[in-house]
PDB file of N, CA and C in Angstrom:
ATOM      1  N   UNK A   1       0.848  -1.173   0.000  1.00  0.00           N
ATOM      2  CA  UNK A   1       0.000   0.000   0.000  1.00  0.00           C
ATOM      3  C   UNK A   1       0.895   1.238   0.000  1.00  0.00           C
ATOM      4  N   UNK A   2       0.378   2.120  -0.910  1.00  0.00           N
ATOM      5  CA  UNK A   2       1.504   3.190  -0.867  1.00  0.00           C
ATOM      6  C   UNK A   2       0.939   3.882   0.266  1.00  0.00           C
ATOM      7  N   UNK A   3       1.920   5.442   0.761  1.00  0.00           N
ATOM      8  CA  UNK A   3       1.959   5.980   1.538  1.00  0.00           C
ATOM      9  C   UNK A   3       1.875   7.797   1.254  1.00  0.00           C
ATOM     10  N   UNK A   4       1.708   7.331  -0.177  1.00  0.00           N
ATOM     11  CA  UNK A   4       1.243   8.752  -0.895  1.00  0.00           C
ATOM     12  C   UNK A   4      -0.075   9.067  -0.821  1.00  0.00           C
ATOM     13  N   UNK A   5      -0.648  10.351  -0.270  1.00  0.00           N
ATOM     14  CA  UNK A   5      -2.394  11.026  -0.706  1.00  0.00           C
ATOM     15  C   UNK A   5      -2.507  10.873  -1.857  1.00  0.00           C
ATOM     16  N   UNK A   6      -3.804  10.467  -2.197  1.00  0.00           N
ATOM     17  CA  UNK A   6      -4.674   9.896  -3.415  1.00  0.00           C
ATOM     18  C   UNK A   6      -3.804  10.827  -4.713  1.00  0.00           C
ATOM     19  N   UNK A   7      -3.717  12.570  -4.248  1.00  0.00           N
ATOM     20  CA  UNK A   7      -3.608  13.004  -5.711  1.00  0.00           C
ATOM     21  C   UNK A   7      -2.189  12.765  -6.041  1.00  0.00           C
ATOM     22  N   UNK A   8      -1.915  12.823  -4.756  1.00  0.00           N
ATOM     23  CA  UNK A   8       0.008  12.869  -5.415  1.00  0.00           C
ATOM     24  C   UNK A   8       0.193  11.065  -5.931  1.00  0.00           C
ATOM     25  N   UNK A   9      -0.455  10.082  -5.090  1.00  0.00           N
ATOM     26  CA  UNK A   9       0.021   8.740  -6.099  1.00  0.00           C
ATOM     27  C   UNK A   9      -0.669   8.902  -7.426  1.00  0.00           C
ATOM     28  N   UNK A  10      -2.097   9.543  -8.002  1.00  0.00           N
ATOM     29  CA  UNK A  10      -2.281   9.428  -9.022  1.00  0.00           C
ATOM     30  C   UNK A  10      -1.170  10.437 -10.428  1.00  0.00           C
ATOM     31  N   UNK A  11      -0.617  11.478  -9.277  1.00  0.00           N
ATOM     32  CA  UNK A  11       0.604  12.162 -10.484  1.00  0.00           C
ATOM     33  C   UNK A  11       1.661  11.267 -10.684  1.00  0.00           C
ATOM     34  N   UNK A  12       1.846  10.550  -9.636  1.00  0.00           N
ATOM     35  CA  UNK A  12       2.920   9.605  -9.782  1.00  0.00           C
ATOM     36  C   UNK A  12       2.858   8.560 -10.618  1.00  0.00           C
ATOM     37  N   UNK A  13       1.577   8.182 -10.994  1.00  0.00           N
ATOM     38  CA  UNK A  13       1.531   6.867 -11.726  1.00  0.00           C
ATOM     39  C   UNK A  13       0.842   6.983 -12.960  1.00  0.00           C
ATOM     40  N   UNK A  14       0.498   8.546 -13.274  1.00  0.00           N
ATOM     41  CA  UNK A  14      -0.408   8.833 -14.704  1.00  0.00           C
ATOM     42  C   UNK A  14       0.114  10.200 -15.468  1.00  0.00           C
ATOM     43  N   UNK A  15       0.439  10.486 -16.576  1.00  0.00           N
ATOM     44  CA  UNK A  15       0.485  11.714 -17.089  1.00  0.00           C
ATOM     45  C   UNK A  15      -0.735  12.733 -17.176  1.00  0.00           C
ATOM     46  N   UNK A  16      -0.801  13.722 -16.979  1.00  0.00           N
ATOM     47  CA  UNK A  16      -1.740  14.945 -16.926  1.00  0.00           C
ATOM     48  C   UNK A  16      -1.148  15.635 -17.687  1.00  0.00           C
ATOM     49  N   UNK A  17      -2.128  16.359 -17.991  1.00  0.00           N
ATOM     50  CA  UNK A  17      -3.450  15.967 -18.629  1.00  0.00           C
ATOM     51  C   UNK A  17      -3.504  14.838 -19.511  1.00  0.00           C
ATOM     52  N   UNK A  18      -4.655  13.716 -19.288  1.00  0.00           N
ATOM     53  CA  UNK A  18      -4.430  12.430 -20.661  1.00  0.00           C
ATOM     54  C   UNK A  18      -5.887  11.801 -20.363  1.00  0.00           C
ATOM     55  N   UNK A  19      -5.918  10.680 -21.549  1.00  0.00           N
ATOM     56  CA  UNK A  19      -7.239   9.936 -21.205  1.00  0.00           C
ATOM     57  C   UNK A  19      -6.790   9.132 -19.227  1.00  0.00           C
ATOM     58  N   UNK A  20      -7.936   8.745 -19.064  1.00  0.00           N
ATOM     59  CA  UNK A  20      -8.277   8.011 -17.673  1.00  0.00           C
ATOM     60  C   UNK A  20      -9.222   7.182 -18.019  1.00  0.00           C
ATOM     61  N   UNK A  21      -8.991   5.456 -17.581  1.00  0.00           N
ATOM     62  CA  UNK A  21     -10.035   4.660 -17.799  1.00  0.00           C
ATOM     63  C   UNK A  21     -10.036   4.363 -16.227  1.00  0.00           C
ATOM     64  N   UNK A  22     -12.092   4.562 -16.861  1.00  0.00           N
ATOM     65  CA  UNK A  22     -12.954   4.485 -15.276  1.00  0.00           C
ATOM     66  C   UNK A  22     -13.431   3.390 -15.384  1.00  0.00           C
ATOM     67  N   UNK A  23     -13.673   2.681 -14.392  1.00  0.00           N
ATOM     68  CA  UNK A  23     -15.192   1.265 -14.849  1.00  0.00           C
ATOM     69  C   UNK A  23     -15.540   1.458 -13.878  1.00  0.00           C
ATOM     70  N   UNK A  24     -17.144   1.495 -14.436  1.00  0.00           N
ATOM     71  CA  UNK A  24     -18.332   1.160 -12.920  1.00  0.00           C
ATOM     72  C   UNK A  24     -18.725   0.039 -13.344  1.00  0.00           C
ATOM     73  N   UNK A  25     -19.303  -0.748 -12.178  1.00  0.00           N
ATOM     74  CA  UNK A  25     -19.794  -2.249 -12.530  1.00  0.00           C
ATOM     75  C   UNK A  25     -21.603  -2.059 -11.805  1.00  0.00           C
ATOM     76  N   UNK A  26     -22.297  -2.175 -12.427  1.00  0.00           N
ATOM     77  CA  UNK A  26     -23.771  -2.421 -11.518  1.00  0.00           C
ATOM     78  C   UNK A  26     -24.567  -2.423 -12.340  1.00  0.00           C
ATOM     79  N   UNK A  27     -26.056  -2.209 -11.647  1.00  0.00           N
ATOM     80  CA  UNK A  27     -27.343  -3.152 -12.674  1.00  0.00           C
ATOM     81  C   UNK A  27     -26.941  -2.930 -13.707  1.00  0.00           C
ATOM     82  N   UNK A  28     -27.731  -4.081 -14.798  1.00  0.00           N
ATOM     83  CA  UNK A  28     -27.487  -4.406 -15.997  1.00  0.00           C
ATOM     84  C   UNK A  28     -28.421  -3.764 -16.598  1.00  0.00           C
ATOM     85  N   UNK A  29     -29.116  -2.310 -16.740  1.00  0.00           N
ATOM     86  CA  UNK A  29     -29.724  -1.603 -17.971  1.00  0.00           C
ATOM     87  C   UNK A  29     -29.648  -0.598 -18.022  1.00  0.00           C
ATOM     88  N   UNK A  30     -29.589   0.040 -19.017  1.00  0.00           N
ATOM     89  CA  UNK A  30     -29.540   1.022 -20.131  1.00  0.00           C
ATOM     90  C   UNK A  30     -29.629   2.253 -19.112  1.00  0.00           C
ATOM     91  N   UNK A  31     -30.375   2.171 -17.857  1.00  0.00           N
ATOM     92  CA  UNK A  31     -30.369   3.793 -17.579  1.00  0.00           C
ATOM     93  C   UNK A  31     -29.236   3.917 -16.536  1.00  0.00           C
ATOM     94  N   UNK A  32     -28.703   2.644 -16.035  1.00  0.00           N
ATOM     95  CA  UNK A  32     -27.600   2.955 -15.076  1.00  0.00           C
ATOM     96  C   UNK A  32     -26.462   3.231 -16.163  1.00  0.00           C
ATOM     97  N   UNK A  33     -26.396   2.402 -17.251  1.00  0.00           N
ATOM     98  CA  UNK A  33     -25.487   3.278 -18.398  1.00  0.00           C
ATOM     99  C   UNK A  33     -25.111   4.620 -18.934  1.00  0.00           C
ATOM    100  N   UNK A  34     -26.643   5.052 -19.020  1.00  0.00           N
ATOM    101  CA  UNK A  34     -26.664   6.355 -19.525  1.00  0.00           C
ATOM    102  C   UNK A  34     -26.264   7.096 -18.158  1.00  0.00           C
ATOM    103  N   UNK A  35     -26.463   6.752 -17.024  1.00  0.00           N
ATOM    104  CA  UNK A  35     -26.256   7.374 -15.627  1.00  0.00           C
ATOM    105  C   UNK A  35     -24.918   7.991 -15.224  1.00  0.00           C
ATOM    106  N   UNK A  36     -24.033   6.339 -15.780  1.00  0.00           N
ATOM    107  CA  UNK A  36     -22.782   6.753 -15.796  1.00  0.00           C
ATOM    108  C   UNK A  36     -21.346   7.623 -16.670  1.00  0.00           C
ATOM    109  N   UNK A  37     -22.130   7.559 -17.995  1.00  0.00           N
ATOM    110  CA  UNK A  37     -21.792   7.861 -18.961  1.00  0.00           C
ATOM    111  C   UNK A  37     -22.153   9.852 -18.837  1.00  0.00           C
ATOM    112  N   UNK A  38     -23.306   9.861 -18.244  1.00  0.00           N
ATOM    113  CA  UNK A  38     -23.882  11.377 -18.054  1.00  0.00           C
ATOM    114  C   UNK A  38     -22.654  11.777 -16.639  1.00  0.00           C
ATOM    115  N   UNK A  39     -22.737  10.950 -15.935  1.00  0.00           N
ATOM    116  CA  UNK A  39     -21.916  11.409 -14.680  1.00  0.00           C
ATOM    117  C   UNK A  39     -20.437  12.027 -14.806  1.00  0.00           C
ATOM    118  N   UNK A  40     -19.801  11.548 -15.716  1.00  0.00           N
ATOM    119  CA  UNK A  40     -18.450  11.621 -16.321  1.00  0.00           C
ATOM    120  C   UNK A  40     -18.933  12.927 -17.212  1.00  0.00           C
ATOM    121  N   UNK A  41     -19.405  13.174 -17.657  1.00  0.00           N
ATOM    122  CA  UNK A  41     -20.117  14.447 -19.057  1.00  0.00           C
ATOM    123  C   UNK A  41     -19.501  15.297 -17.748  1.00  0.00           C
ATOM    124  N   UNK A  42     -20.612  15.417 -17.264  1.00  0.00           N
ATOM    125  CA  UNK A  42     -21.069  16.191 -15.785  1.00  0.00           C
ATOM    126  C   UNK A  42     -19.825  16.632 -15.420  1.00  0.00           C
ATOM    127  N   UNK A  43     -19.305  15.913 -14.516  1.00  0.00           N
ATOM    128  CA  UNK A  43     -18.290  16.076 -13.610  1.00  0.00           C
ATOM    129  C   UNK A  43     -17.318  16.817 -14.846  1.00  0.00           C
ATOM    130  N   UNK A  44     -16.748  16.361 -15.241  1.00  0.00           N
ATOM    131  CA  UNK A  44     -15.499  16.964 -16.262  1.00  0.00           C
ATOM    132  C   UNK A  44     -15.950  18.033 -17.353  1.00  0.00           C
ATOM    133  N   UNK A  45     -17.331  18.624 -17.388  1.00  0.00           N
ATOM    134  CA  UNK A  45     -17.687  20.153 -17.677  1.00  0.00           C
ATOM    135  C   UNK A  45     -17.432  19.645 -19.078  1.00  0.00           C
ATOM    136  N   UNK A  46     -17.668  18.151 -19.870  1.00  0.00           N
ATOM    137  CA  UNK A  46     -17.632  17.882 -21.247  1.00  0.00           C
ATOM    138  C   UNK A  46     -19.231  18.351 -22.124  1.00  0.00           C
ATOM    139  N   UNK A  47     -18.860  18.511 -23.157  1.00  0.00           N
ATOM    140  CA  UNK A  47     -20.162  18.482 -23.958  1.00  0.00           C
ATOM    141  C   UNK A  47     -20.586  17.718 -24.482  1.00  0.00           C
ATOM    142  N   UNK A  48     -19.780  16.475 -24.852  1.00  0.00           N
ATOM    143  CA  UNK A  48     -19.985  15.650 -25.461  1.00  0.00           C
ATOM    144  C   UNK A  48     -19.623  14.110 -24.656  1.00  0.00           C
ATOM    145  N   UNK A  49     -20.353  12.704 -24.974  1.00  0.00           N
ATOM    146  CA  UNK A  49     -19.746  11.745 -24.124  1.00  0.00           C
ATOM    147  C   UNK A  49     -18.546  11.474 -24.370  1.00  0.00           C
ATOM    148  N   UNK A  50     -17.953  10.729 -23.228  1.00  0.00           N
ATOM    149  CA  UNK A  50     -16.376   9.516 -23.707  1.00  0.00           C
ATOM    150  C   UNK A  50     -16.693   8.700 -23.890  1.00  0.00           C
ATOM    151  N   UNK A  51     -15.888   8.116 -25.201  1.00  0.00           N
ATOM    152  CA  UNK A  51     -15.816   6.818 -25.560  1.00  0.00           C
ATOM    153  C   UNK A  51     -15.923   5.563 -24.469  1.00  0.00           C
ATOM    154  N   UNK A  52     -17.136   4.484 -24.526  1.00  0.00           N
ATOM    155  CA  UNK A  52     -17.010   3.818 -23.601  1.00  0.00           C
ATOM    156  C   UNK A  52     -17.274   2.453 -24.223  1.00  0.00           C
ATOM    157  N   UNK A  53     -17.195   1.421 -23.842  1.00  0.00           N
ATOM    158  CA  UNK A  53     -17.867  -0.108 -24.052  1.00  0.00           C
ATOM    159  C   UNK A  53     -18.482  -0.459 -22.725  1.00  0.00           C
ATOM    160  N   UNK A  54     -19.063  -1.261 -23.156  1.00  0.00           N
ATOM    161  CA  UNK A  54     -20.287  -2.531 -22.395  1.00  0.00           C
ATOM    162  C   UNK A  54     -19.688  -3.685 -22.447  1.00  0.00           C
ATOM    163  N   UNK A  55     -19.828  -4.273 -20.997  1.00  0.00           N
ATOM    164  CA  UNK A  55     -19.483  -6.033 -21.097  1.00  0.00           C
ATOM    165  C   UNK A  55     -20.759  -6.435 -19.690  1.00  0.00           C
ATOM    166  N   UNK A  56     -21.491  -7.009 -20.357  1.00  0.00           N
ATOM    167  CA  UNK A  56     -22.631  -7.792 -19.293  1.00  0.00           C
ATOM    168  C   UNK A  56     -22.236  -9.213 -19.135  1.00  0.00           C
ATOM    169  N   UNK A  57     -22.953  -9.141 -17.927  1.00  0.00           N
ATOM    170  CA  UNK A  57     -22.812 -10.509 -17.362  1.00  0.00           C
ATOM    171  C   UNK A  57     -23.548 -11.743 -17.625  1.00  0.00           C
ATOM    172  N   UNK A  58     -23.206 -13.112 -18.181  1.00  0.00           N
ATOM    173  CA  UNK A  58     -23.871 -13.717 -18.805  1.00  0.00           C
ATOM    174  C   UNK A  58     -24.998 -13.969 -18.505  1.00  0.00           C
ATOM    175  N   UNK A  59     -26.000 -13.482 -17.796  1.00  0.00           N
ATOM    176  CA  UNK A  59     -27.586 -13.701 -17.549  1.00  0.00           C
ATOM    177  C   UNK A  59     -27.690 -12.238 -17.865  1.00  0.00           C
ATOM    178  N   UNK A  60     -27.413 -11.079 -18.251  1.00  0.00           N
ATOM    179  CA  UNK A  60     -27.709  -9.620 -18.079  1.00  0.00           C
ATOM    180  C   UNK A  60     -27.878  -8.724 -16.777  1.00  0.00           C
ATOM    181  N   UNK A  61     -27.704  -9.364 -15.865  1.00  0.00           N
ATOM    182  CA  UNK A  61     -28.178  -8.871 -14.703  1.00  0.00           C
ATOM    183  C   UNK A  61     -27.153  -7.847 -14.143  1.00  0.00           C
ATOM    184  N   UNK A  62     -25.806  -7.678 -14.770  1.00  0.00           N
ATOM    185  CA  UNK A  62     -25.144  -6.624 -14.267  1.00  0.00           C
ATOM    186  C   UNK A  62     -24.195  -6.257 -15.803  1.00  0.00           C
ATOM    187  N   UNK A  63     -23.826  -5.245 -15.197  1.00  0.00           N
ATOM    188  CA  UNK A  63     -22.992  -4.517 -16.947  1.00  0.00           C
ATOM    189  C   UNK A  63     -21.637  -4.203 -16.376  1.00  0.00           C
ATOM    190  N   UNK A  64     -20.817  -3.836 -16.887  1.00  0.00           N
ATOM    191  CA  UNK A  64     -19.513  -3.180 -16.726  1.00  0.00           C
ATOM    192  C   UNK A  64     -19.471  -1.662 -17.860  1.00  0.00           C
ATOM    193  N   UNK A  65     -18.902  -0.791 -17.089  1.00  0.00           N
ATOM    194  CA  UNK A  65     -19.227   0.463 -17.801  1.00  0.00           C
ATOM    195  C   UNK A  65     -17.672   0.788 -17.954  1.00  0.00           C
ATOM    196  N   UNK A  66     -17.149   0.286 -18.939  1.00  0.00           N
ATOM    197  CA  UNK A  66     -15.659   1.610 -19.103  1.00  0.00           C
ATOM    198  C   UNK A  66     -15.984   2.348 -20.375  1.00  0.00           C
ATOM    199  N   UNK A  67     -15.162   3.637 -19.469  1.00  0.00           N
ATOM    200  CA  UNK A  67     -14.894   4.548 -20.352  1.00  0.00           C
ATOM    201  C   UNK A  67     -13.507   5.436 -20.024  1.00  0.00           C
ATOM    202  N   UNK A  68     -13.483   6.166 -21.242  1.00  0.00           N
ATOM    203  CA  UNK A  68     -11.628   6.374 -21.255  1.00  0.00           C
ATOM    204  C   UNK A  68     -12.102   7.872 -21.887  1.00  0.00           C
ATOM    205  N   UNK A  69     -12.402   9.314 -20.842  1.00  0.00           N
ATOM    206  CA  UNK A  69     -12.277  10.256 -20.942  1.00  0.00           C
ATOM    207  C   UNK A  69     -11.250  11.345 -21.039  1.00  0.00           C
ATOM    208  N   UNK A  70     -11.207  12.229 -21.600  1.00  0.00           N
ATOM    209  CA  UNK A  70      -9.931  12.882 -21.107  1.00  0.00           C
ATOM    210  C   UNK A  70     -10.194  14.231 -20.046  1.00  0.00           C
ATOM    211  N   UNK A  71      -9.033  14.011 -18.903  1.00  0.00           N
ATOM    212  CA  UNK A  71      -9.246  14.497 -17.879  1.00  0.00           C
ATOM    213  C   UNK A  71      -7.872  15.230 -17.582  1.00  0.00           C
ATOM    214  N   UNK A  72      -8.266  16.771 -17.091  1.00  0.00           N
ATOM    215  CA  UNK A  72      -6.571  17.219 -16.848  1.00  0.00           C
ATOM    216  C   UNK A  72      -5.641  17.340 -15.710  1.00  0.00           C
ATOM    217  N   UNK A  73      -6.623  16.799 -14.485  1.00  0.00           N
ATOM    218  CA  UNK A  73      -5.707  16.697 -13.422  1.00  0.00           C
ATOM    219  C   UNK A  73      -6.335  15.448 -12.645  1.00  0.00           C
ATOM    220  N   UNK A  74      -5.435  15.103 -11.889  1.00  0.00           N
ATOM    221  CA  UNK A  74      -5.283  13.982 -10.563  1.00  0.00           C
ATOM    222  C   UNK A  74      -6.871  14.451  -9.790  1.00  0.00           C
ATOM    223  N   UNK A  75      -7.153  15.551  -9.436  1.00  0.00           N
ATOM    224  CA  UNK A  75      -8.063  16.360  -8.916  1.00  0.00           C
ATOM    225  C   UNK A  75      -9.583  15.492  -9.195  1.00  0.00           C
ATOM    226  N   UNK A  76      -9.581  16.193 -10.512  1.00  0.00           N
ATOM    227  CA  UNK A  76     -10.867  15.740 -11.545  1.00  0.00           C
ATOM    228  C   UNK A  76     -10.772  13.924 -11.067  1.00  0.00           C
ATOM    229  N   UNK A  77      -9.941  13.311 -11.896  1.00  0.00           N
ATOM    230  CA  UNK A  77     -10.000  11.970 -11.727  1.00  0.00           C
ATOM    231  C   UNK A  77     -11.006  11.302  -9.965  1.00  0.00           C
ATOM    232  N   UNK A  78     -10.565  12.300  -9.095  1.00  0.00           N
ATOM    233  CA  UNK A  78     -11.255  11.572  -7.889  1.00  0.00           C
ATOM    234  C   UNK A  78     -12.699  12.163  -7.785  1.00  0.00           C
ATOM    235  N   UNK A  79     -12.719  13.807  -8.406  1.00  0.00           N
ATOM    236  CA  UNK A  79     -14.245  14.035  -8.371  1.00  0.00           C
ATOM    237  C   UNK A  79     -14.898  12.861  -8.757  1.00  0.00           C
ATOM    238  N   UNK A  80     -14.324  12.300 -10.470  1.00  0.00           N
ATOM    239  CA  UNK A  80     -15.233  11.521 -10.755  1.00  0.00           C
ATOM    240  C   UNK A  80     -14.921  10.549 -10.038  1.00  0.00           C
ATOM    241  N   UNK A  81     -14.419   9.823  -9.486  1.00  0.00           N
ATOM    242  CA  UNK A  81     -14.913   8.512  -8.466  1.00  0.00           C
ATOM    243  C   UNK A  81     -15.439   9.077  -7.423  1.00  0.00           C
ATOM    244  N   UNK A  82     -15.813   9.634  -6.966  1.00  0.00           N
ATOM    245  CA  UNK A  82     -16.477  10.282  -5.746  1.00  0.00           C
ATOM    246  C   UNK A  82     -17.939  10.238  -6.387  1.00  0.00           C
ATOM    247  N   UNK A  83     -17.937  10.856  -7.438  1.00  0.00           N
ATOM    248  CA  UNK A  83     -19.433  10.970  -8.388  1.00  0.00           C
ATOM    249  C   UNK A  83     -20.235   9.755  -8.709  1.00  0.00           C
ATOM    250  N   UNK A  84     -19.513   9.032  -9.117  1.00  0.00           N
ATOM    251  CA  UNK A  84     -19.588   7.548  -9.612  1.00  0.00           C
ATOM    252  C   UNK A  84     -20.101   6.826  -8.486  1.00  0.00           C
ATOM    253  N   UNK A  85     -19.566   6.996  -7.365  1.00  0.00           N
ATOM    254  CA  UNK A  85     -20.114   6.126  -5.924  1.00  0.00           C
ATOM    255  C   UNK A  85     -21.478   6.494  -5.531  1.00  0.00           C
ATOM    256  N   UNK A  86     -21.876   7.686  -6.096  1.00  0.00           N
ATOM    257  CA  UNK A  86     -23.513   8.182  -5.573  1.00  0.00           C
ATOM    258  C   UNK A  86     -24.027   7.648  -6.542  1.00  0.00           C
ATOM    259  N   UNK A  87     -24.152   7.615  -7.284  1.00  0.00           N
ATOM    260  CA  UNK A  87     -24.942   6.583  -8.443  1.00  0.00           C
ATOM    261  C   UNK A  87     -25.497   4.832  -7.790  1.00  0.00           C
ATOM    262  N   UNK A  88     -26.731   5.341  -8.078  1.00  0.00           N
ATOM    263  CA  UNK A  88     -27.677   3.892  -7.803  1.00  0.00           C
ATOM    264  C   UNK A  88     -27.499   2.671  -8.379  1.00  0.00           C
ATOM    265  N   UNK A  89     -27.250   2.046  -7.634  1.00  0.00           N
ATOM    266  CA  UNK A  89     -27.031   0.939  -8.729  1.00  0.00           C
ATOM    267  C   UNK A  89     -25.304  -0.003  -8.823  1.00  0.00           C
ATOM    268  N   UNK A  90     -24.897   1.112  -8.449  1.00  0.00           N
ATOM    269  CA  UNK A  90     -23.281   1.287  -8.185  1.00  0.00           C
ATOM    270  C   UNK A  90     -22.851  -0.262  -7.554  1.00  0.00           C
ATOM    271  N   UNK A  91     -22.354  -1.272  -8.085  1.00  0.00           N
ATOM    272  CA  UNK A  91     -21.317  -2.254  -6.817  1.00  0.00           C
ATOM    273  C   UNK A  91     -20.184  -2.132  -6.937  1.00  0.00           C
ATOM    274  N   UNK A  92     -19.157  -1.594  -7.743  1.00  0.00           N
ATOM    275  CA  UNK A  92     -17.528  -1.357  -8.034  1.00  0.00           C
ATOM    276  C   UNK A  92     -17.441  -0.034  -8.610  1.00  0.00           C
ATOM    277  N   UNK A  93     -16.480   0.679  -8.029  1.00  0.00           N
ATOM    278  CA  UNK A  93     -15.984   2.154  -9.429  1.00  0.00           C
ATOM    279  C   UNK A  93     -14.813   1.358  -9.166  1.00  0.00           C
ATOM    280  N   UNK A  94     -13.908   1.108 -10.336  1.00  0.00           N
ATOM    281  CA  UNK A  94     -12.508   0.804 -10.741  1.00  0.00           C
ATOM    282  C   UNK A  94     -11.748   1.437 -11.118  1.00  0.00           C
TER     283      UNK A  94
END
């Protein structure tokens, strides 16, 4: 376990400004998708979505949400996991 605060290990281990891949994992439909996909818009003051894929779970009952936004500081990166955790539906932000 490192011994660095969240923002300084994320300068340490990522270039800024660059893409960031997020995954949320929870229910398997379309509006916890759009939920998360809007949440990332949101938070990072985008106009447009980030590129993301879908991987469900073989009965449908849960989805995996990555997406690979671009974000310009360590900062942003934890808003959005902070954001991501209030979301309904939520069992993993990765």
């Amino acid at each position: 376990m490192s011994e660095l605060p969240p923002v300084e290990l994320l300068e340490a281990t990522h270039q800024f400004p660059g893409q960031f891949v997020f995954k949320a994992i929870g229910r398997g439909d379309e509006r916890f998708v759009a939920e998360i996909v809007a949440a990332i818009r949101s938070e990072l003051d985008h106009e447009f979505d980030s590129p993301y894929e879908l991987t469900h779970s073989s009965k449908g009952k849960h989805v995996s949400v990555t997406i690979t936004p671009w974000v310009e500081t360590a900062v942003q990166v934890l808003a959005v996991y902070a954001r991501l955790q209030t979301i309904d539906g939520v069992a993993f932000v990765l």
